[in-house]
N, C-alpha and C. Protein backbone atom coordinates (compact mmCIF):
# COMPACT_ATOMS: atom_id res chain seq x y z
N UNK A 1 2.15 -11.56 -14.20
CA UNK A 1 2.80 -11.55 -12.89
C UNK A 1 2.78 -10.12 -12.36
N UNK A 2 2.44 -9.71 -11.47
CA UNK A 2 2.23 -8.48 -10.41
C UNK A 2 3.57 -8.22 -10.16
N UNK A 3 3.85 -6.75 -10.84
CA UNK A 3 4.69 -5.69 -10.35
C UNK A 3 4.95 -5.15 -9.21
N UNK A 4 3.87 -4.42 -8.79
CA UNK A 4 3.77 -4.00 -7.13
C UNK A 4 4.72 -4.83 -6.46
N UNK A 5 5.24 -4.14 -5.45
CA UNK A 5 5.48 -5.45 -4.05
C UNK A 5 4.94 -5.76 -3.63
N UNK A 6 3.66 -5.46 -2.84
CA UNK A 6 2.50 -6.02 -2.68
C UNK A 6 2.21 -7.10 -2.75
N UNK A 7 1.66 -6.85 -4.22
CA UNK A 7 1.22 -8.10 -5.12
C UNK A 7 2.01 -8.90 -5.69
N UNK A 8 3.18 -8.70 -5.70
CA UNK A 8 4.02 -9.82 -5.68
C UNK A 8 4.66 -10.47 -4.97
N UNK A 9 4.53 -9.82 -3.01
CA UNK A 9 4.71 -10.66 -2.33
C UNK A 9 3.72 -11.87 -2.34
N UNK A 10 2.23 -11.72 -2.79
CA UNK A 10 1.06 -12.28 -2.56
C UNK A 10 1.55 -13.57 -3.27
N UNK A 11 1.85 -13.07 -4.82
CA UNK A 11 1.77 -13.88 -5.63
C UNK A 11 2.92 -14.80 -5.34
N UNK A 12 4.22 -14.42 -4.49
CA UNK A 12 5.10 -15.38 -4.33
C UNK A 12 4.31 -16.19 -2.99
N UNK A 13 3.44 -15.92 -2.06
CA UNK A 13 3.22 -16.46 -1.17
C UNK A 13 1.68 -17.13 -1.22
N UNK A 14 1.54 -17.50 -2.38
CA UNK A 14 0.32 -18.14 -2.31
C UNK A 14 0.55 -19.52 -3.31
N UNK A 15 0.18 -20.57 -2.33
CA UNK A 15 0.33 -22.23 -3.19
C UNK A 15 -0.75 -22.47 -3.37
N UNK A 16 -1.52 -23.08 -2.72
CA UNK A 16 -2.62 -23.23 -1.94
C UNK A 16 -3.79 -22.00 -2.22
N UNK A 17 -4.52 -21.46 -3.72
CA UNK A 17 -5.63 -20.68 -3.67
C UNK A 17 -7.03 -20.64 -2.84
N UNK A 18 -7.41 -22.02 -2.99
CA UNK A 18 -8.70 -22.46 -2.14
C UNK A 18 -8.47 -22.62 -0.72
N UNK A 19 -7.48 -22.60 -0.49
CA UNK A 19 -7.15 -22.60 1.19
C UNK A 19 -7.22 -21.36 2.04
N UNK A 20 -7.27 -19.95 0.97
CA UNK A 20 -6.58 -18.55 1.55
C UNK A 20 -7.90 -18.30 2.40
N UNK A 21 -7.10 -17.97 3.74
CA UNK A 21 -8.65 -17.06 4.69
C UNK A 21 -8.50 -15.96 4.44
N UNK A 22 -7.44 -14.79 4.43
CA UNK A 22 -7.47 -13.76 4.23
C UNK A 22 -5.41 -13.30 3.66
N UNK A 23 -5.85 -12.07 2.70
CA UNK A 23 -4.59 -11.33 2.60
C UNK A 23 -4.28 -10.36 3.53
N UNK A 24 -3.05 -10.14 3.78
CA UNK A 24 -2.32 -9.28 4.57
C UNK A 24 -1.65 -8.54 3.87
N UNK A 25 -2.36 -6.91 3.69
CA UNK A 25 -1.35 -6.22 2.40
C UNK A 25 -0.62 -5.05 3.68
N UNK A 26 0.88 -5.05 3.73
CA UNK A 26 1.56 -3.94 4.66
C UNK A 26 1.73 -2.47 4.30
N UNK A 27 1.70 -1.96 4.81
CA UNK A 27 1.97 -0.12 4.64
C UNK A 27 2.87 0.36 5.44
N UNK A 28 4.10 0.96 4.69
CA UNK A 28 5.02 1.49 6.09
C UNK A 28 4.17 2.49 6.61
N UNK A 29 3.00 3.01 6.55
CA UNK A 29 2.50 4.64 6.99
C UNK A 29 2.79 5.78 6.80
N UNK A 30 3.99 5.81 5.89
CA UNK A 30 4.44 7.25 5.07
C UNK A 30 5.02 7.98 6.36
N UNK A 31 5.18 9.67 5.81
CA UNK A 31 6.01 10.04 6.46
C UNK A 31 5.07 10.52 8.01
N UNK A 32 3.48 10.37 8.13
CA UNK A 32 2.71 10.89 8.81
C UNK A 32 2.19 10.13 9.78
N UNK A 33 2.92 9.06 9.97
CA UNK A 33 2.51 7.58 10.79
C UNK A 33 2.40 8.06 12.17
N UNK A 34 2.93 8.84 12.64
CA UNK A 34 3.30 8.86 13.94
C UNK A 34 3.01 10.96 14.33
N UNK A 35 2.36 11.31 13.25
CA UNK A 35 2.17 12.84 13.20
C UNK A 35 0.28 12.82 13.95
N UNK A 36 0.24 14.28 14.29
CA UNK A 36 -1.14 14.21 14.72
C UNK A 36 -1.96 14.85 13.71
N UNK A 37 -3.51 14.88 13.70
CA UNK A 37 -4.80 15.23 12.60
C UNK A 37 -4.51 16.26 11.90
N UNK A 38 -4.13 17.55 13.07
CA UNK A 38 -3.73 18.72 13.05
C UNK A 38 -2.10 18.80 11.83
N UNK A 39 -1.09 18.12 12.48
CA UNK A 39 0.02 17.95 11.67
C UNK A 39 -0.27 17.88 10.47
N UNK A 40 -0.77 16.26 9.98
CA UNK A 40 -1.19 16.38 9.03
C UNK A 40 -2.27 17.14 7.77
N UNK A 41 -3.07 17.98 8.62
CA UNK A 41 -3.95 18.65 7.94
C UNK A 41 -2.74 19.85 7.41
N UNK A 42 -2.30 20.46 8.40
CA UNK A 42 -0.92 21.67 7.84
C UNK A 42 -0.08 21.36 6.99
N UNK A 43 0.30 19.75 6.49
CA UNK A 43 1.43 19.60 6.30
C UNK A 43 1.65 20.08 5.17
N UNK A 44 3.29 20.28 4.47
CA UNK A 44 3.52 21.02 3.13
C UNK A 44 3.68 20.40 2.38
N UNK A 45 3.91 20.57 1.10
CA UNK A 45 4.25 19.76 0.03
C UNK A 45 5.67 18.78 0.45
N UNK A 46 6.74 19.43 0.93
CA UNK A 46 7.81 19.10 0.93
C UNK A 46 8.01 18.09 2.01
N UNK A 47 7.08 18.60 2.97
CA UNK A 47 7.07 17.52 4.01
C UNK A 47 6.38 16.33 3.32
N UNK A 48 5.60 16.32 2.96
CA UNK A 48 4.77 15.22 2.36
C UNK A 48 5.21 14.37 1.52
N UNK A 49 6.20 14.83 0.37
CA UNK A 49 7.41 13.96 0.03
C UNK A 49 8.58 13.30 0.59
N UNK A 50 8.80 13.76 1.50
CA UNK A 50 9.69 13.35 2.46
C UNK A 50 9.42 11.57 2.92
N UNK A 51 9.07 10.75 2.22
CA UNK A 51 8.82 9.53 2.41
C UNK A 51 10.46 8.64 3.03
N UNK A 52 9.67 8.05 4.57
CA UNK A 52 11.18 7.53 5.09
C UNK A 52 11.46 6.00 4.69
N UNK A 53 10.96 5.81 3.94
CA UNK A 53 11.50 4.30 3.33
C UNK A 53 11.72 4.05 2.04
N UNK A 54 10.86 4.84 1.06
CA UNK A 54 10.82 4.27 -0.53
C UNK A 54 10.98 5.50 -1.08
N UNK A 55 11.70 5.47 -2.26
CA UNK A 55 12.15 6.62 -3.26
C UNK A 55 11.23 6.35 -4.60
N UNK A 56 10.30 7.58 -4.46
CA UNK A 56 9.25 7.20 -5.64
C UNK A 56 9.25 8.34 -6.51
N UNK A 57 7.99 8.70 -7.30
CA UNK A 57 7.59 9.88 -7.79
C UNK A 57 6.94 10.60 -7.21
N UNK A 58 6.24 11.79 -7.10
CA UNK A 58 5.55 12.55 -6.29
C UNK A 58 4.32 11.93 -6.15
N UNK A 59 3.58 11.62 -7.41
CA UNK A 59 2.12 11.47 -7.71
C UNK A 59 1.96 10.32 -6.57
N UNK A 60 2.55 9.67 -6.59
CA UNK A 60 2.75 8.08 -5.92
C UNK A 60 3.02 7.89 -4.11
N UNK A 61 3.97 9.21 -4.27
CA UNK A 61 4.32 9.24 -2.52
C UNK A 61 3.43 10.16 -1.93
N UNK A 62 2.71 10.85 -2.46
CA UNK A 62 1.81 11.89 -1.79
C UNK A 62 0.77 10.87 -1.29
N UNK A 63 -0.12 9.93 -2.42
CA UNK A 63 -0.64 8.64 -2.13
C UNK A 63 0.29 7.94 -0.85
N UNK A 64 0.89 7.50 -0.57
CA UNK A 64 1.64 6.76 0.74
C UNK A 64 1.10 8.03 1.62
N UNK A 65 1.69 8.82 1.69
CA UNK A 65 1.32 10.00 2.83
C UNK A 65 -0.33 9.36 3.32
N UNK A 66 -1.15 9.68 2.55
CA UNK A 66 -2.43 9.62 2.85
C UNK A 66 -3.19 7.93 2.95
N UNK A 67 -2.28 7.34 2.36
CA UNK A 67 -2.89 5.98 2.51
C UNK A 67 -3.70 5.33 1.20
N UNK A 68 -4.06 6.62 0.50
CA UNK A 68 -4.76 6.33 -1.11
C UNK A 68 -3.87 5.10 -1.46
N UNK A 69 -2.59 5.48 -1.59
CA UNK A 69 -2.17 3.60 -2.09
C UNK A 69 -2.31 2.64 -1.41
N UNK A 70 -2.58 2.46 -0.52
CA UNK A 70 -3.10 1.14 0.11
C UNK A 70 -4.27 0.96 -0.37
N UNK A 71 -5.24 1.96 -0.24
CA UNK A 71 -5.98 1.37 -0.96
C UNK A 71 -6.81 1.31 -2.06
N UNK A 72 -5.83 1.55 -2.90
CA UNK A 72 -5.70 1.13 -4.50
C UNK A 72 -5.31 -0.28 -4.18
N UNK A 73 -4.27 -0.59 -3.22
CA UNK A 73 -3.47 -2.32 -3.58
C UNK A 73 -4.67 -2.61 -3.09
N UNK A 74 -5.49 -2.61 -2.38
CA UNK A 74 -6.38 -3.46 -1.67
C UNK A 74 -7.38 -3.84 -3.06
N UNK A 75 -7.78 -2.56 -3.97
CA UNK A 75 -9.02 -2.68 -4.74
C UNK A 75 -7.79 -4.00 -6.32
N UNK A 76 -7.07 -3.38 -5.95
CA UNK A 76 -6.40 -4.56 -7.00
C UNK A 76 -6.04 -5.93 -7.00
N UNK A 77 -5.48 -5.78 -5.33
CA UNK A 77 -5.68 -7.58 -4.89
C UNK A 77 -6.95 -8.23 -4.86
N UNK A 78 -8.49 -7.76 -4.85
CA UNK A 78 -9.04 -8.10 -4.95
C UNK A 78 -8.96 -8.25 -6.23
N UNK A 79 -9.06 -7.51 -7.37
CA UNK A 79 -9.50 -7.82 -8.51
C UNK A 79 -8.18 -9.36 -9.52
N UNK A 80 -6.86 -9.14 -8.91
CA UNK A 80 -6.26 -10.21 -9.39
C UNK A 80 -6.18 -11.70 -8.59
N UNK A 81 -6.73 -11.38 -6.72
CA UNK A 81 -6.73 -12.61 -6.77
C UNK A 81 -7.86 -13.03 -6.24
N UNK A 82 -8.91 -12.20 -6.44
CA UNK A 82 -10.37 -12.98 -6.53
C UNK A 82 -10.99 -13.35 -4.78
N UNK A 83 -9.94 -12.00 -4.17
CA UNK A 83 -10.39 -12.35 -2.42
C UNK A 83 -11.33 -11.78 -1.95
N UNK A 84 -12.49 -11.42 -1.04
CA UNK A 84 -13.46 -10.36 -0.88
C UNK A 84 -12.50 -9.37 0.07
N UNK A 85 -13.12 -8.20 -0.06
CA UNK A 85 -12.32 -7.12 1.01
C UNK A 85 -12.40 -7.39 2.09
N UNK A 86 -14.18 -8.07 2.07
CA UNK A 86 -13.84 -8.73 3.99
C UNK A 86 -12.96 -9.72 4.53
N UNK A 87 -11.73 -9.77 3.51
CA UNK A 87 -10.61 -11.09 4.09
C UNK A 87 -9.40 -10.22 3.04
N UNK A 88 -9.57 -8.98 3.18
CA UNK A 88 -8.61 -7.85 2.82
C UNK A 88 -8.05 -7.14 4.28
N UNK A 89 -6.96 -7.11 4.28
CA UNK A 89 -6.20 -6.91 5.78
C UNK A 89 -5.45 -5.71 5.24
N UNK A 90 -5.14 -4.30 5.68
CA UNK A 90 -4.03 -3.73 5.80
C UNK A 90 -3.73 -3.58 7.04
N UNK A 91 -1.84 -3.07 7.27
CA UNK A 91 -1.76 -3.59 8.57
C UNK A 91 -0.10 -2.97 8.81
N UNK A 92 0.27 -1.61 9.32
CA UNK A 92 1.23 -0.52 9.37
C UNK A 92 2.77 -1.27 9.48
N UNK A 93 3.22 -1.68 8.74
CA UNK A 93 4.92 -2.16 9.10
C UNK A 93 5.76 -1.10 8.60
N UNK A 94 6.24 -0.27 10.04
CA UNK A 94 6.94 1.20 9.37
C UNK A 94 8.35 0.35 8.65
N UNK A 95 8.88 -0.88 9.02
CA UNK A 95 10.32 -1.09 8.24
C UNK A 95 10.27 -1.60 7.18
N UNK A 96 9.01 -1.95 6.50
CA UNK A 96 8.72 -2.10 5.03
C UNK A 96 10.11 -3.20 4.77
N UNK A 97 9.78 -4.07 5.58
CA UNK A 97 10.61 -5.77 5.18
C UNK A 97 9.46 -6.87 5.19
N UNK A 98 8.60 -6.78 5.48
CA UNK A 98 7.43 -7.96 5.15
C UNK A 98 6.78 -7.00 4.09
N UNK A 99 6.44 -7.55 2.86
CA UNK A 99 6.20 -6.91 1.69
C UNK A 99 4.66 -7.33 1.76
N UNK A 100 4.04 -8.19 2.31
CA UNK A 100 2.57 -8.50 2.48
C UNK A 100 2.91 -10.50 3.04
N UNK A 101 1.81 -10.78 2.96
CA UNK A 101 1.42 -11.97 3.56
C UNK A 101 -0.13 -12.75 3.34
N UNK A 102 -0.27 -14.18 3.64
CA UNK A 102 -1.44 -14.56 3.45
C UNK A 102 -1.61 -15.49 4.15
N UNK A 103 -2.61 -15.70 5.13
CA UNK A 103 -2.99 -16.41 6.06
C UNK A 103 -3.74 -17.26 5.38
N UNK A 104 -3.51 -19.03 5.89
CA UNK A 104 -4.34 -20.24 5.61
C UNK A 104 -5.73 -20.58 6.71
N UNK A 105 -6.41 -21.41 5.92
CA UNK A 105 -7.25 -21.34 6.91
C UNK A 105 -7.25 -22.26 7.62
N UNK A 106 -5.66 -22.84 8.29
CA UNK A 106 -5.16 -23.66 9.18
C UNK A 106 -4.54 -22.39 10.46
N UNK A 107 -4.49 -21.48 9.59
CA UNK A 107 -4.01 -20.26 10.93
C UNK A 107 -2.44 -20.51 10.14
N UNK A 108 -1.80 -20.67 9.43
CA UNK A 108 -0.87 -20.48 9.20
C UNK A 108 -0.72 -19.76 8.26
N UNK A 109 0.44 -18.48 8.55
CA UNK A 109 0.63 -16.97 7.75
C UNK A 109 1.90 -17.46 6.86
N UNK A 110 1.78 -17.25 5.51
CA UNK A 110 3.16 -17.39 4.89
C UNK A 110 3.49 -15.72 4.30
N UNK A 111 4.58 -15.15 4.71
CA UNK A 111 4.96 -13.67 4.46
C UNK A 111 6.35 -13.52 3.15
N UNK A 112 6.26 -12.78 2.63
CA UNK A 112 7.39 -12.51 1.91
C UNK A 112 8.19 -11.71 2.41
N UNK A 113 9.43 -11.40 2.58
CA UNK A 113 10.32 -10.22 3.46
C UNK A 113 11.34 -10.24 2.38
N UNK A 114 12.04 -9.00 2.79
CA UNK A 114 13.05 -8.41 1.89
C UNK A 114 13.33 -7.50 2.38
N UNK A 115 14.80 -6.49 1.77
CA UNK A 115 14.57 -5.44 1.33
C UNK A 115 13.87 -4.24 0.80
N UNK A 116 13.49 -3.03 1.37
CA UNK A 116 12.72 -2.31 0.18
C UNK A 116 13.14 -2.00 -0.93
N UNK A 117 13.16 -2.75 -2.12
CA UNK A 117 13.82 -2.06 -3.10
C UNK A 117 12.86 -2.62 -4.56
N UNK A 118 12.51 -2.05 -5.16
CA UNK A 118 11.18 -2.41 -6.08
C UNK A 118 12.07 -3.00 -7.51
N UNK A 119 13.82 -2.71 -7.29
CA UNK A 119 14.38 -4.02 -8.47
C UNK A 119 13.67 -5.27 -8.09
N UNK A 120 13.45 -5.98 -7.02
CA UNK A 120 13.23 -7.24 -6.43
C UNK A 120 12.06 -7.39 -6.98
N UNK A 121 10.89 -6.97 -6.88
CA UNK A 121 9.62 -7.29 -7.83
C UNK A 121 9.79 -7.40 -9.10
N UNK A 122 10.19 -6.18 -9.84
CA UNK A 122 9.96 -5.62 -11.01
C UNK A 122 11.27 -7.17 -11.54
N UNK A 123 12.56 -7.27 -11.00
CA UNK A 123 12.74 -8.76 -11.49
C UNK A 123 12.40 -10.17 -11.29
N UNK A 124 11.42 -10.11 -10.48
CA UNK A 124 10.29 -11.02 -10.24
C UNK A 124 9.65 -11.21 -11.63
N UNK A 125 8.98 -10.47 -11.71
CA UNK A 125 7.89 -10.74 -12.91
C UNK A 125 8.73 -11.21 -13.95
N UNK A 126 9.77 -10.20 -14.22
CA UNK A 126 10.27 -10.17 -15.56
C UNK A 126 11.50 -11.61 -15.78
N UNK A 127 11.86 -12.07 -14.83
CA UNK A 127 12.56 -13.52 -15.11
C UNK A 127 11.19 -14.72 -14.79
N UNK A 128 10.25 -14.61 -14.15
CA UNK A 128 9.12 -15.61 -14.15
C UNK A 128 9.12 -16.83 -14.67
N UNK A 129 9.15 -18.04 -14.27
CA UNK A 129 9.37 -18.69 -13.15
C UNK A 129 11.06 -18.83 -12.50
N UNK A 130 11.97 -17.96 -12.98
CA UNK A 130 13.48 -18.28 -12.71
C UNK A 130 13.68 -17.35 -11.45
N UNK A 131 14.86 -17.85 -10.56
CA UNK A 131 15.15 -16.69 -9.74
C UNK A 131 16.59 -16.23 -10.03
N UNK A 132 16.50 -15.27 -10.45
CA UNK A 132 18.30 -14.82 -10.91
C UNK A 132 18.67 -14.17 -9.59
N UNK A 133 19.78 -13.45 -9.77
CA UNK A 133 20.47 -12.52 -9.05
C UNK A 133 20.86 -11.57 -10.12
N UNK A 134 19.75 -10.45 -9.38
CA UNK A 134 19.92 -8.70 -9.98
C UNK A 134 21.13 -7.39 -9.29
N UNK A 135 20.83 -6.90 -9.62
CA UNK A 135 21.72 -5.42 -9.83
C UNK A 135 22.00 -5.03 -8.21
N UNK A 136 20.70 -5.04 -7.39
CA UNK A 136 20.74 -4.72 -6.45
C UNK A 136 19.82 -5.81 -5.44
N UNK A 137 20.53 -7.01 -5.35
CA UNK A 137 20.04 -8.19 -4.16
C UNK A 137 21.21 -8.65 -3.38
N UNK A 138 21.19 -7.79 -2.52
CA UNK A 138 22.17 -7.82 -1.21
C UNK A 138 21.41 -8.78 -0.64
N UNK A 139 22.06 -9.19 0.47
CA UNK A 139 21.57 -10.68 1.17
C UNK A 139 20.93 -10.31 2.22
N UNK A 140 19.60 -10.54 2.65
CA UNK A 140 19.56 -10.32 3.79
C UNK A 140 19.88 -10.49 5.15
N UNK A 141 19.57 -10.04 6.02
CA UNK A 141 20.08 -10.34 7.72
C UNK A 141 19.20 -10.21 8.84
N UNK A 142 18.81 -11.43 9.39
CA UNK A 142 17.51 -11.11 10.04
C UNK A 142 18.29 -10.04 11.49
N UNK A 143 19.61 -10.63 11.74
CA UNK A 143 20.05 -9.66 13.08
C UNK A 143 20.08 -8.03 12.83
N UNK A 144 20.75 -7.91 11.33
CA UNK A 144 20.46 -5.72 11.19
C UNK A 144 19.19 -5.63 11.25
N UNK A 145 18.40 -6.54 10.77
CA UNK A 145 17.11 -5.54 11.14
C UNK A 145 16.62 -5.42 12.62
N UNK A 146 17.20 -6.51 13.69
CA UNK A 146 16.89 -6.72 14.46
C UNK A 146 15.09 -6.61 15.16
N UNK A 147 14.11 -5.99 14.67
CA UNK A 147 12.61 -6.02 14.82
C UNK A 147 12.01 -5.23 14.07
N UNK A 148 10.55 -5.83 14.15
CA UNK A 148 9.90 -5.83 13.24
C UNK A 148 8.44 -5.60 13.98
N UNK A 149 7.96 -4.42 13.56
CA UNK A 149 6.66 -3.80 14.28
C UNK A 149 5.52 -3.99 13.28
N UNK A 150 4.17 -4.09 13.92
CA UNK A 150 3.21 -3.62 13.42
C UNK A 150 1.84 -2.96 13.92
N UNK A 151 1.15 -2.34 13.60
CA UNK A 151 0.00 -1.95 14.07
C UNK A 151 -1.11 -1.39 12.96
N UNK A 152 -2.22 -1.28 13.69
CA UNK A 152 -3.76 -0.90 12.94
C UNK A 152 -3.96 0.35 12.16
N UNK A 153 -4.01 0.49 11.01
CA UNK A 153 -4.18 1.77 10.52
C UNK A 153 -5.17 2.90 11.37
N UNK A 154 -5.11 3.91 11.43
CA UNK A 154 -5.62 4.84 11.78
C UNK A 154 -6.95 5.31 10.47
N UNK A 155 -8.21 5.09 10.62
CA UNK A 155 -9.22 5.37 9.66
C UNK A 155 -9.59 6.97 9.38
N UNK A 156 -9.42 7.16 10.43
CA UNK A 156 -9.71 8.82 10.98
C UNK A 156 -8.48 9.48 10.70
N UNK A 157 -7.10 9.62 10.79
CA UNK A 157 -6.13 9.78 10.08
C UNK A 157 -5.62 9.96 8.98
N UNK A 158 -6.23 8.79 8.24
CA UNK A 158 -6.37 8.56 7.05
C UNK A 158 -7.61 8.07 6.49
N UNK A 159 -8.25 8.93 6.02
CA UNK A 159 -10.02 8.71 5.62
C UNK A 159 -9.46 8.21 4.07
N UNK A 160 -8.52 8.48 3.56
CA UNK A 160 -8.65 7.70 2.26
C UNK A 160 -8.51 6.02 1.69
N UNK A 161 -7.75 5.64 2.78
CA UNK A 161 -8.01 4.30 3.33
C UNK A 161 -9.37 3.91 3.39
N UNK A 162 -10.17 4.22 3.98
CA UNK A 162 -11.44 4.31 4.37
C UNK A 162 -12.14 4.29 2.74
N UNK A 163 -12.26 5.59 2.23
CA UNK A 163 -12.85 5.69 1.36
C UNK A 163 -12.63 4.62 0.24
N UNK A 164 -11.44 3.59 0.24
CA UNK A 164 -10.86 3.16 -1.08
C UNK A 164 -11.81 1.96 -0.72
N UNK A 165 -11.39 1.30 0.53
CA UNK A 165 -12.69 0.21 1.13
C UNK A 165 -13.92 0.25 0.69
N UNK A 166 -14.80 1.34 1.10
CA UNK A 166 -15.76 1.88 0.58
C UNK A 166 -16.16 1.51 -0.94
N UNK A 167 -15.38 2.19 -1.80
CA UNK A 167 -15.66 2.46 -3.51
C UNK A 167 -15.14 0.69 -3.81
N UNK A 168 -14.84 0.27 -3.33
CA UNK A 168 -13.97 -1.31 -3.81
C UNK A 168 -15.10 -2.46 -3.71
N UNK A 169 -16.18 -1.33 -2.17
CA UNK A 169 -17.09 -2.84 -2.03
C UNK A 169 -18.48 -2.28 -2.91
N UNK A 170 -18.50 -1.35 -2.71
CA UNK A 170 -19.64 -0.70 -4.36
C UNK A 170 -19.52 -1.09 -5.11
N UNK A 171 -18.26 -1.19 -5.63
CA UNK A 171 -18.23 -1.93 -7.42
C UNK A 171 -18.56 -0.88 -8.49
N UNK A 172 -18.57 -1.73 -9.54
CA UNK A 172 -18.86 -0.76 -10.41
C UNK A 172 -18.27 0.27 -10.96
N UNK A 173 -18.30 1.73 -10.99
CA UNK A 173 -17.57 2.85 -11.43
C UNK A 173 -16.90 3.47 -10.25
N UNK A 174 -17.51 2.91 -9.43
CA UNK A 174 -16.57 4.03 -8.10
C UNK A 174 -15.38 3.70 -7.59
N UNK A 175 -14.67 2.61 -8.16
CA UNK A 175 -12.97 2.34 -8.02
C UNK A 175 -12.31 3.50 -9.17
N UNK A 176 -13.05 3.59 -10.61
CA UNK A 176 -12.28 4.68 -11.26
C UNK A 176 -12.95 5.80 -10.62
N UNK A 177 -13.68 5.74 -10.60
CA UNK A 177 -14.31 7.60 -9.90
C UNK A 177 -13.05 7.69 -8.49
N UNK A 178 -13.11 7.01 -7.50
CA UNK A 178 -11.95 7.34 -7.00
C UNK A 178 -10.49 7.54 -7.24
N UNK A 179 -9.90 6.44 -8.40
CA UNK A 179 -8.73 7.00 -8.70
C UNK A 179 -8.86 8.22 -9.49
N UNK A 180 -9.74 8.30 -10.64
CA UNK A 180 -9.70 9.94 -10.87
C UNK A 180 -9.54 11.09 -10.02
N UNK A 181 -10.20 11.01 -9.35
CA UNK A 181 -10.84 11.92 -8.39
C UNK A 181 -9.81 12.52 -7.72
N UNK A 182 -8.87 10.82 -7.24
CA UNK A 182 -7.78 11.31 -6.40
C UNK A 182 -6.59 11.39 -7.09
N UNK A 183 -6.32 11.16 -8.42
CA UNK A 183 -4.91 12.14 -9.10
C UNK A 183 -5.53 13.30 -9.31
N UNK A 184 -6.39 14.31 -9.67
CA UNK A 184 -6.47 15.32 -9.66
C UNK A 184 -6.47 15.87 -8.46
N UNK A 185 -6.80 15.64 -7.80
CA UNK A 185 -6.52 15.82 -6.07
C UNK A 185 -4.95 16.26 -5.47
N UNK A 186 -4.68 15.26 -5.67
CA UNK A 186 -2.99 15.13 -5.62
C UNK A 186 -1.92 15.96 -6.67
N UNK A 187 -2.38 16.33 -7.87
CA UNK A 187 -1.88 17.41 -8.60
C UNK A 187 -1.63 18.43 -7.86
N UNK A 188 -3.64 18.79 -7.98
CA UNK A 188 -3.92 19.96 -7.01
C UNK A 188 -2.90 20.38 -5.99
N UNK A 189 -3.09 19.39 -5.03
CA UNK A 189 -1.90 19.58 -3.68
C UNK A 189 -0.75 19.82 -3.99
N UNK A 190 0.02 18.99 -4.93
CA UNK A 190 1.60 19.26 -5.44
C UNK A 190 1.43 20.77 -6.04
N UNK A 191 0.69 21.15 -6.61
CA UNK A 191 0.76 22.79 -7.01
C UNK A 191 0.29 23.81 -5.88
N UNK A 192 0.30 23.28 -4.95
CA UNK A 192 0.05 23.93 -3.77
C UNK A 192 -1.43 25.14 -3.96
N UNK A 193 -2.42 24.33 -4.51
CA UNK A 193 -3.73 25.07 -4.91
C UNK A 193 -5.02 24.30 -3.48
N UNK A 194 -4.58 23.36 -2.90
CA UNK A 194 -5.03 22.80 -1.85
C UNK A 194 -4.64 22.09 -0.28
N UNK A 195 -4.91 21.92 0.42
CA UNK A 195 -4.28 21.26 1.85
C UNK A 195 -4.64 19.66 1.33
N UNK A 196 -3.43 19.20 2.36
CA UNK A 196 -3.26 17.74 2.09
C UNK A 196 -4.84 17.39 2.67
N UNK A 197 -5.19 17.48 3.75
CA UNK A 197 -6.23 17.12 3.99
C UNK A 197 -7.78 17.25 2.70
N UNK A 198 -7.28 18.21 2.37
CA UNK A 198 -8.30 18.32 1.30
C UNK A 198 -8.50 17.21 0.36
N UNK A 199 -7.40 16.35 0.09
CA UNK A 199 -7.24 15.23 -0.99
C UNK A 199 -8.95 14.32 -0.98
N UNK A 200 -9.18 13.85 0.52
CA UNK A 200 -10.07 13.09 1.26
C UNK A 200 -11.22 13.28 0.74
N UNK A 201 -11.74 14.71 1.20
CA UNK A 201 -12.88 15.31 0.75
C UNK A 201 -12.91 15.92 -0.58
N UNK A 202 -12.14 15.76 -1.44
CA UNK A 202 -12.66 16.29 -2.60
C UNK A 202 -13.12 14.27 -3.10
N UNK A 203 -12.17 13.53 -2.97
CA UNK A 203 -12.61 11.98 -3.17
C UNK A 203 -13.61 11.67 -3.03
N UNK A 204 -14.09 12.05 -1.60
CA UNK A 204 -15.36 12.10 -1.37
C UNK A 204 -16.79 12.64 -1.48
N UNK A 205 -16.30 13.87 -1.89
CA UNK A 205 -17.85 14.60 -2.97
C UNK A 205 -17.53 13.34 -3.90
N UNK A 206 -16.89 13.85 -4.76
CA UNK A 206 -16.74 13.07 -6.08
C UNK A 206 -17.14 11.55 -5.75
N UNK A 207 -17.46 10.75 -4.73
CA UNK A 207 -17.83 9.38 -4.87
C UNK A 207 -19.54 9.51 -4.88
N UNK A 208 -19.52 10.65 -3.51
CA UNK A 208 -21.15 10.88 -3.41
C UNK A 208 -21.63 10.95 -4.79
């Protein structure tokens, strides 16, 4: 059973395997969603942790900044639920309450929503098939959240998005050549030995 939220919204929202037209995996867009090329090329370490929805580790939120984790989930939903990337969707929800989704090929979307809070997965898997009540499952309310946005990733913004697409539909070694590539990358940056922008292009020699 899939840890991620992600992938475990998927996995709660899929009955019906042979029916799926495409997955819908969400990204709040980190803290740079709404920053310009320039912004982001300057930005600092500290800013870059500064993630406005999820409380992670560094290695992990620097990835959100840039989009590298999206698409890692993308190269992994493919590999656990057997979808092609060309019916791989990411798709910007800055309030990170639709955890992903999967469209039928009746046109009907079934979504998982919640809270952001990664107890909710992580006791997903681990009670499987039961649904308890954990530590932290407050009830939801569709009126506090009152709306719910989305929009198109930015490719050019975020070239690592891009690149993860890329290495996912190659196959082969270039899904690990990219995650290598890009934790040493992301070290790099946290020791302040490189610019965030740099993450991209070092990924990218390294795929060439």
């Amino acid at each position: 059973i899939p840890v991620d939220s992600e992938h475990s919204a998927i996995h709660q929202c899929i009955k019906n395997p042979e029916y799926i037209r495409k997955l819908i995996i969400t990204a709040s867009g980190g803290p740079f969603r709404t920053k310009s090329i320039e912004e982001i090329q300057n930005a600092t370490v500290q800013e870059t942790l500064a993630h406005p929805r999820w409380d992670m580790g560094s290695k992990i939120t620097v990835d959100s900044a840039t989009l590298m984790n999206k698409g890692l989930e993308v190269i992994e939903a493919h590999q656990l639920f057997g979808v092609d990337y060309d019916n791989i969707d990411v798709v910007i929800h800055p309030q990170s309450i639709v955890h992903s989704a999967v469209e039928y090929k009746d046109g009907s979307v079934v979504a998982q929503i919640g809270l952001p809070s990664m107890h909710i997965p992580i006791q997903y898997a681990l009670t499987y098939p039961e649904r308890c009540e954990g530590i932290k499952t407050d009830s939801f309310s569709f009126s506090d959240i009152a709306r719910l946005d989305f929009e198109e990733p930015n490719f050019e913004k975020f070239p690592c998005l891009k690149l993860a697409f890329e290495a996912g539909k190659k196959g082969g070694t270039y899904p690990a050549v990219l995650n290598a590539a890009n934790e040493e990358a992301v070290y790099a940056f946290l020791a302040e030995k490189i610019k965030l922008s740099d993450i991209a292009r070092i990924v990218e020699k390294a795929l060439e």
